[in-house]
C-alpha atoms as a PDB file:
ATOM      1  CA  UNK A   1     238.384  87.289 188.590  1.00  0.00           C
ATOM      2  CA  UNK A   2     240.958  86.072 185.869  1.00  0.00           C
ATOM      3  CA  UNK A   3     244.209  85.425 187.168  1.00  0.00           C
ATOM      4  CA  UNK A   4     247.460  85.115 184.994  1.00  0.00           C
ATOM      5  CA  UNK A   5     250.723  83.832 187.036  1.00  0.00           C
ATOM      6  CA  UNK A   6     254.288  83.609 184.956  1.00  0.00           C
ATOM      7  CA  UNK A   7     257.467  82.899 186.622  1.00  0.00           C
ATOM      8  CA  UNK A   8     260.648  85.403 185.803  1.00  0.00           C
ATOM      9  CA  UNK A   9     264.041  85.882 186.983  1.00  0.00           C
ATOM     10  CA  UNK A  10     263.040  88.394 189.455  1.00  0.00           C
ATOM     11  CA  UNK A  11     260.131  86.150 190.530  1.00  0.00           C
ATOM     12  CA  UNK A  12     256.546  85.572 190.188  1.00  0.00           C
ATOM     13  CA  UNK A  13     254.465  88.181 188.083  1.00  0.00           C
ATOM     14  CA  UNK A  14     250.883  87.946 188.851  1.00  0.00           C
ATOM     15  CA  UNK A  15     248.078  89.881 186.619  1.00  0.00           C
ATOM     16  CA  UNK A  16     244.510  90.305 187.757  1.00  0.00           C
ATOM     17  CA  UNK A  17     241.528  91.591 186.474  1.00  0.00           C
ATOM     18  CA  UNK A  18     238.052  91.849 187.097  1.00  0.00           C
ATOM     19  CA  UNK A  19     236.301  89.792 183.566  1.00  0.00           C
ATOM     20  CA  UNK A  20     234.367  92.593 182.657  1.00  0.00           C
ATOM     21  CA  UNK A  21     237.311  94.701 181.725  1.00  0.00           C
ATOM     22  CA  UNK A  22     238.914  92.287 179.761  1.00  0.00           C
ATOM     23  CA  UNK A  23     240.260  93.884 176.465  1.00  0.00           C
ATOM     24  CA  UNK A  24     238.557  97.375 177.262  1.00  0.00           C
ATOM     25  CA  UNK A  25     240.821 100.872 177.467  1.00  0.00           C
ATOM     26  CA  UNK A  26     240.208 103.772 180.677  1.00  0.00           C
ATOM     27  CA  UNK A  27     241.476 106.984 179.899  1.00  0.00           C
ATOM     28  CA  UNK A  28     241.716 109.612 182.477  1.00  0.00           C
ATOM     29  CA  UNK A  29     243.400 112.824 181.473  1.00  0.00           C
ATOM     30  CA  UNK A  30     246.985 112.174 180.152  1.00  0.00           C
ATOM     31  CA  UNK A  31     246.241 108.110 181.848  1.00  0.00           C
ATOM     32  CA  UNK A  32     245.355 105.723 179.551  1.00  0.00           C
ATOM     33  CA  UNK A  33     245.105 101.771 180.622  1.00  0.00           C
ATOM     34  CA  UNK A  34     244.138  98.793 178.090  1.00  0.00           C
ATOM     35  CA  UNK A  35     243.732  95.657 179.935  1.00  0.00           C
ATOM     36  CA  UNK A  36     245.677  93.462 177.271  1.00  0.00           C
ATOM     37  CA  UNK A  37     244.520  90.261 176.779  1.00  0.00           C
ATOM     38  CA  UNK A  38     247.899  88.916 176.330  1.00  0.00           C
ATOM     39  CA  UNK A  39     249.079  90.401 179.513  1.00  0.00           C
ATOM     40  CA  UNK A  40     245.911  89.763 182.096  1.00  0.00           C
ATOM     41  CA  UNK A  41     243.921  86.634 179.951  1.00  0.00           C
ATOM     42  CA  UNK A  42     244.468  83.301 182.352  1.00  0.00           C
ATOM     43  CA  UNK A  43     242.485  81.140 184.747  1.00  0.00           C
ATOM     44  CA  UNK A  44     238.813  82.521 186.311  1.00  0.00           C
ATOM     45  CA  UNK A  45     239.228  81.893 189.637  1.00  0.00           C
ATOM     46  CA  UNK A  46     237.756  82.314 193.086  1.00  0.00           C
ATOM     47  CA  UNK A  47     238.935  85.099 195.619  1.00  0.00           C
ATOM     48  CA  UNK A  48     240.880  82.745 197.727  1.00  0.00           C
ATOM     49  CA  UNK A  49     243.151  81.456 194.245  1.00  0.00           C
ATOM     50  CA  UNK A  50     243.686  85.516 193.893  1.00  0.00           C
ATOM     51  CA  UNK A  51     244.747  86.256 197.715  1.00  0.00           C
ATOM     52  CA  UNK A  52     247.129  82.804 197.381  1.00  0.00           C
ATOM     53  CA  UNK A  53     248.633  83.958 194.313  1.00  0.00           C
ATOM     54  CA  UNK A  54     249.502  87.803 195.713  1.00  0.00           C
ATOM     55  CA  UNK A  55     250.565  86.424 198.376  1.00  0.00           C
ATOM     56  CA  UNK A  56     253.642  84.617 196.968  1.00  0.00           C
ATOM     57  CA  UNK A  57     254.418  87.316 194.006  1.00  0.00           C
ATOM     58  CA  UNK A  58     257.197  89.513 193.726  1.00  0.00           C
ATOM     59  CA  UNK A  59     255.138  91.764 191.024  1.00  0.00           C
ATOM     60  CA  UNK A  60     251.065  92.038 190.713  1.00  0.00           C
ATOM     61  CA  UNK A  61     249.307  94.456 188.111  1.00  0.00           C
ATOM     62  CA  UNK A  62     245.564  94.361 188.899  1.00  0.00           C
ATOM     63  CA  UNK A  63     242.822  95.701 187.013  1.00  0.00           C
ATOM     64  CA  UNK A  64     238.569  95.927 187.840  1.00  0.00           C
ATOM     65  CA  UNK A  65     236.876  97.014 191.221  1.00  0.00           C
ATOM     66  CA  UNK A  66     236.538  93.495 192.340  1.00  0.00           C
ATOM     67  CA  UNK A  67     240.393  92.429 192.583  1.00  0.00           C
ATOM     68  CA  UNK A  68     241.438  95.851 193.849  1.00  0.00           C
ATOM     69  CA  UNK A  69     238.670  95.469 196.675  1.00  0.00           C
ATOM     70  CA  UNK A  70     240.432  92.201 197.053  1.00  0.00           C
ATOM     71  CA  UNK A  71     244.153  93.628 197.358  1.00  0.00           C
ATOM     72  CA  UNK A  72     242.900  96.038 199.579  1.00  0.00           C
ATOM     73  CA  UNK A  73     241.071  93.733 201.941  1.00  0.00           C
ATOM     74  CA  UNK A  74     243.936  91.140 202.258  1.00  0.00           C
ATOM     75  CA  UNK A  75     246.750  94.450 202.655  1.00  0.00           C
ATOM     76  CA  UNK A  76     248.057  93.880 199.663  1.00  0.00           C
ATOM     77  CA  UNK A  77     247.648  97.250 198.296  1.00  0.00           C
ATOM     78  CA  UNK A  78     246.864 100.657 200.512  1.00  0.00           C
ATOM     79  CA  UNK A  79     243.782 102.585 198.875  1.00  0.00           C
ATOM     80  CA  UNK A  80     245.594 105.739 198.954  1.00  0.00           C
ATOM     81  CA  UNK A  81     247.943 103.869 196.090  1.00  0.00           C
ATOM     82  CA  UNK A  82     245.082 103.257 193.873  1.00  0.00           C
ATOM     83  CA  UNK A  83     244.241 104.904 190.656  1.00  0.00           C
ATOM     84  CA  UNK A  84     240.915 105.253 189.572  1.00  0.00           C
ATOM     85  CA  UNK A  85     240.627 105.746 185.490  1.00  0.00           C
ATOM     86  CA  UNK A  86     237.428 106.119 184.012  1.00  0.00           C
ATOM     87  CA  UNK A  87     235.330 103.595 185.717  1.00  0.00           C
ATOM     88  CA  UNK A  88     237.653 100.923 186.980  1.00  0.00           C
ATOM     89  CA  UNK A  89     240.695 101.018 189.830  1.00  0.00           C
ATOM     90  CA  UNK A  90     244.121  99.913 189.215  1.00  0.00           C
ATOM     91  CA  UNK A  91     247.034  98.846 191.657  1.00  0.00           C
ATOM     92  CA  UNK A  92     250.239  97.646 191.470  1.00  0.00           C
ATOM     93  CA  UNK A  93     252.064  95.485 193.788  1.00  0.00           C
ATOM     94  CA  UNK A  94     256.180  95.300 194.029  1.00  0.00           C
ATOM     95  CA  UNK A  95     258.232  93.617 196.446  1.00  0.00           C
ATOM     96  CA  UNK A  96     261.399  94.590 196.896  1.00  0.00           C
END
């Protein structure tokens, strides 16, 4: 998975996405998604790096089967919150 951590005021803003939807657009009805590589490009990492780094963000946008499977797994995310568009899942994490 590619990870992409920056720090803000409001805290740590995480982006990850599986690598094979890198720079690709899903549409789905009036949905459309483009998985920016100046937004989600960073660090390929392992599955632990990407349950570390959710862990300690205040924000998470994540892209691609794969790292939804993994924000599901680790109860980051609830499946009922997920979108599917076209043929890749997106969540979105926000603590508050």
């Amino acid at each position: 998975m590619i990870l992409n951590e920056r720090e803000t005021d409001e805290g740590l803003l995480v982006s990850v996405c599986d690598p094979d939807v890198l720079g690709e657009t899903f549409e789905n009805g009036e949905i459309s998604l483009t998985v920016e590589a100046d937004f989600y490009d960073g660090e390929e990492v392992d599955e632990d790096a990407v349950v570390d780094s959710l862990a300690r963000c205040a924000v998470a946008n994540i892209v691609g089967t794969r790292a939804v499977e993994v924000a599901i797994e680790h109860g980051f995310v609830e499946e009922a919150n997920v979108l599917d568009i076209e043929d890749t899942r997106h969540a979105q994490l926000l603590r508050m």
